[in-house]
Protein backbone atom coordinates (compact mmCIF):
# COMPACT_ATOMS: atom_id res chain seq x y z
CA UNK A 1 0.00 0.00 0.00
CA UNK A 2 1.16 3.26 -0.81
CA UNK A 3 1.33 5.96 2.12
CA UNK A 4 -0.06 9.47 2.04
CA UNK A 5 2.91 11.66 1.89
CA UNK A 6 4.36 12.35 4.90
CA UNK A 7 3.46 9.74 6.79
CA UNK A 8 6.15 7.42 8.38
CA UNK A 9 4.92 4.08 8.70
CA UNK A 10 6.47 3.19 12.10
CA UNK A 11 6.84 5.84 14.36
CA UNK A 12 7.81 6.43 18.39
CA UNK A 13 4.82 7.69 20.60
CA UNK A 14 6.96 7.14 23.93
CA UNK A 15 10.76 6.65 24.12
CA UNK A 16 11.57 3.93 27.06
CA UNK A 17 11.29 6.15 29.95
CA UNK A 18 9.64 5.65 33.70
CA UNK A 19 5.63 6.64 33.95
CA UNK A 20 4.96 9.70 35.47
CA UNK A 21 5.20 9.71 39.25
CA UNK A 22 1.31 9.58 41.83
CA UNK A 23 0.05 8.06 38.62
CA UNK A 24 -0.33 11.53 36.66
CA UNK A 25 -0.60 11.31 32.74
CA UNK A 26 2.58 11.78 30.22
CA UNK A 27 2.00 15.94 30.40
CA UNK A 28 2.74 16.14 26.53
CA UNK A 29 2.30 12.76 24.96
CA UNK A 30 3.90 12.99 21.33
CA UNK A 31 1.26 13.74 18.39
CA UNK A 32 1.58 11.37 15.29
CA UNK A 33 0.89 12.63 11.83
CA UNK A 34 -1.03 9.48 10.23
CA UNK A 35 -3.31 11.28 8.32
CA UNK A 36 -4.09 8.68 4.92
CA UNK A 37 -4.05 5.83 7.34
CA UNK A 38 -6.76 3.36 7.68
CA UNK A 39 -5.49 1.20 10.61
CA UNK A 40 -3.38 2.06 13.35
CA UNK A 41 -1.67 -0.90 15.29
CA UNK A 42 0.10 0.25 18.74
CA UNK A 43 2.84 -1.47 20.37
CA UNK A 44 3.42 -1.65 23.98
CA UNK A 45 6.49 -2.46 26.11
CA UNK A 46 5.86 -2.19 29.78
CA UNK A 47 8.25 -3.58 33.02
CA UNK A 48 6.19 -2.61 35.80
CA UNK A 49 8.05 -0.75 38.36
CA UNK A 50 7.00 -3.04 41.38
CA UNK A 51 4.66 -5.32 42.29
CA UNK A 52 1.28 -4.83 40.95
CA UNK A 53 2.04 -2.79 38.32
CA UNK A 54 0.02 -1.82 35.62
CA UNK A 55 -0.25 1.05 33.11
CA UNK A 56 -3.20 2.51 31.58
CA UNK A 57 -4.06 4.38 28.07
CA UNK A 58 -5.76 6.44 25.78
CA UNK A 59 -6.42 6.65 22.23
CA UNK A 60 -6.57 9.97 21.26
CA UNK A 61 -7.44 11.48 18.01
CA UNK A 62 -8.13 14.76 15.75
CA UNK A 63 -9.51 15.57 12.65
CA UNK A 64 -7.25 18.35 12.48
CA UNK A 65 -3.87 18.36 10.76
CA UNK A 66 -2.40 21.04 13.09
CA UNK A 67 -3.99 23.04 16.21
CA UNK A 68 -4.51 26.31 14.51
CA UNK A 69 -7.11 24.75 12.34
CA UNK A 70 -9.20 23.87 14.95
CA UNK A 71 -12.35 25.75 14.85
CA UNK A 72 -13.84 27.99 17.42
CA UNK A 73 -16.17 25.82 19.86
CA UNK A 74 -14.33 22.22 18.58
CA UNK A 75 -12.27 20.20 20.56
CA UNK A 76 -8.77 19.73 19.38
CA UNK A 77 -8.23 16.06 20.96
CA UNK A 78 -11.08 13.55 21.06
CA UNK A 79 -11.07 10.54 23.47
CA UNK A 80 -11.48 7.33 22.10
CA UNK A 81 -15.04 5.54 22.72
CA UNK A 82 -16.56 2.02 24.42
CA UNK A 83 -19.82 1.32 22.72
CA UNK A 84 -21.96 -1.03 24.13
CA UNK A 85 -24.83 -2.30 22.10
CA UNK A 86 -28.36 -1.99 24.19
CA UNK A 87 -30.96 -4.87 24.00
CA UNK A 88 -32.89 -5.05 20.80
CA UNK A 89 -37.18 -5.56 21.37
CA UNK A 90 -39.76 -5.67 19.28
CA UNK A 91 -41.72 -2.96 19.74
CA UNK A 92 -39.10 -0.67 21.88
CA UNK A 93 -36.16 1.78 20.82
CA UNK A 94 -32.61 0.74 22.04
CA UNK A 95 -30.50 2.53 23.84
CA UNK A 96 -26.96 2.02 23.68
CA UNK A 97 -23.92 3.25 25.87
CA UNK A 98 -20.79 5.15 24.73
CA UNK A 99 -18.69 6.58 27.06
CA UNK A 100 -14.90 7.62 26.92
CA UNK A 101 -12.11 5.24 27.09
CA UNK A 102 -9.15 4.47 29.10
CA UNK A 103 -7.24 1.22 28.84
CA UNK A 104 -5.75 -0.39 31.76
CA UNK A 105 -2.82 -3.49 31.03
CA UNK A 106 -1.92 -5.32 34.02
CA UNK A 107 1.81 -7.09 34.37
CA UNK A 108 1.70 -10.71 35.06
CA UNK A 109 5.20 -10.36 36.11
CA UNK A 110 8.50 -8.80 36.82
CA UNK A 111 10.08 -9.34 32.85
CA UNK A 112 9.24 -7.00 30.22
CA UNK A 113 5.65 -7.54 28.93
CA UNK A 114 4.86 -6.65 25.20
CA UNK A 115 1.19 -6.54 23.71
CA UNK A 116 -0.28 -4.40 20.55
CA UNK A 117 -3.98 -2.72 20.34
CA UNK A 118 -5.28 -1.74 16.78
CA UNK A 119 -7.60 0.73 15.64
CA UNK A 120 -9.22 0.16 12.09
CA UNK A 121 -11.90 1.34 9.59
CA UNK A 122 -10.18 5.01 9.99
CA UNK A 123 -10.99 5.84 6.76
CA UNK A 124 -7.82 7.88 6.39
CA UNK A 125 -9.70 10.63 8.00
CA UNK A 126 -7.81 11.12 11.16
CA UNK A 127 -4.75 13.15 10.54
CA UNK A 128 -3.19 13.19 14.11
CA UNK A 129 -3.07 10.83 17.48
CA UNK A 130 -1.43 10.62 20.72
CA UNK A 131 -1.54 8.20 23.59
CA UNK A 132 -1.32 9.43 26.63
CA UNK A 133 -0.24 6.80 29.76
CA UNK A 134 -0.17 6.32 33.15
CA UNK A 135 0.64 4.34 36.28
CA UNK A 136 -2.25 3.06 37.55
CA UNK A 137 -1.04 0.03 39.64
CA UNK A 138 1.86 0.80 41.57
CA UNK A 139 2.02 4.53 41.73
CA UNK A 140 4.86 4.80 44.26
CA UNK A 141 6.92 2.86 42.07
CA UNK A 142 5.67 3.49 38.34
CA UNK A 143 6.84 1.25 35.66
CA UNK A 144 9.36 1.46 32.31
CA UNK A 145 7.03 2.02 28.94
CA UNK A 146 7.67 2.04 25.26
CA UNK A 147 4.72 3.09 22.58
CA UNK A 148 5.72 2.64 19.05
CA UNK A 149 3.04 3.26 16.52
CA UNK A 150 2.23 1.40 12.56
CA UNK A 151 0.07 3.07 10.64
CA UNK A 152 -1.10 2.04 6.73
């Protein structure tokens, strides 16, 4: 497949550094171009910092190729979304549930630990991300992470 120019197919959203300490967010996670892209697949490489360690995430995206193209009254960043499907009856409208996202991985041991997560059906319409992380297990001792990012 031919990329959209510009974009790098495999890109660094985290060098291998410590979490933030208390289990605060990245303060400036890196943005990705990917704009073109129809499926994003994330790698993760977390060694938990102690015992019960665990690290969690969020996909974030934009529509926007660069902040000062955001519109008055939009929102630069968007969270990404759980859906659950409601209960389908004859007779009744369904309601279903979508609420904002954050993804928690939890070490099943003291080695490194390495997992992906993929987003597809993009549509090439997202031009940026970023994936903010956290401690979430083990704040007093927060954990090594790694993000790299494929996108085609």
């Amino acid at each position: 497949m031919t990329l959209a120019p510009g974009l790098v197919a495999l890109q660094q959203a985290r060098v291998s550094a410590a979490l933030p300490v208390a289990g605060n967010w990245d303060p400036a996670p890196t943005e990705l171009f990917v704009s073109g892209a129809d499926t994003i697949t994330v790698q993760f490489s977390y060694t938990r910092g102690g015992a019960g360690g665990s690290f969690g995430f969020q996909m974030q995206t934009s529509i926007y190729s660069i902040a000062v193209n955001v519109p008055a009254g939009a929102a630069a960043w968007a969270d990404g979304t759980a859906y659950g499907v409601g209960v389908i009856a004859a007779g009744a409208d369904t309601v279903s549930a979508i609420q904002a996202e954050q993804v928690v991985f939890q070490a099943t041991g003291a080695a490194q630990e390495a997992f992906t997560y993929t987003l597809q059906g993009l549509g090439g319409v997202v031009e940026r991300i970023r994936i903010p992380c956290h401690e979430v297990g083990n704040v007093g001792t927060p954990g090594t992470l790694q993000v790299e990012v494929l996108a085609f």
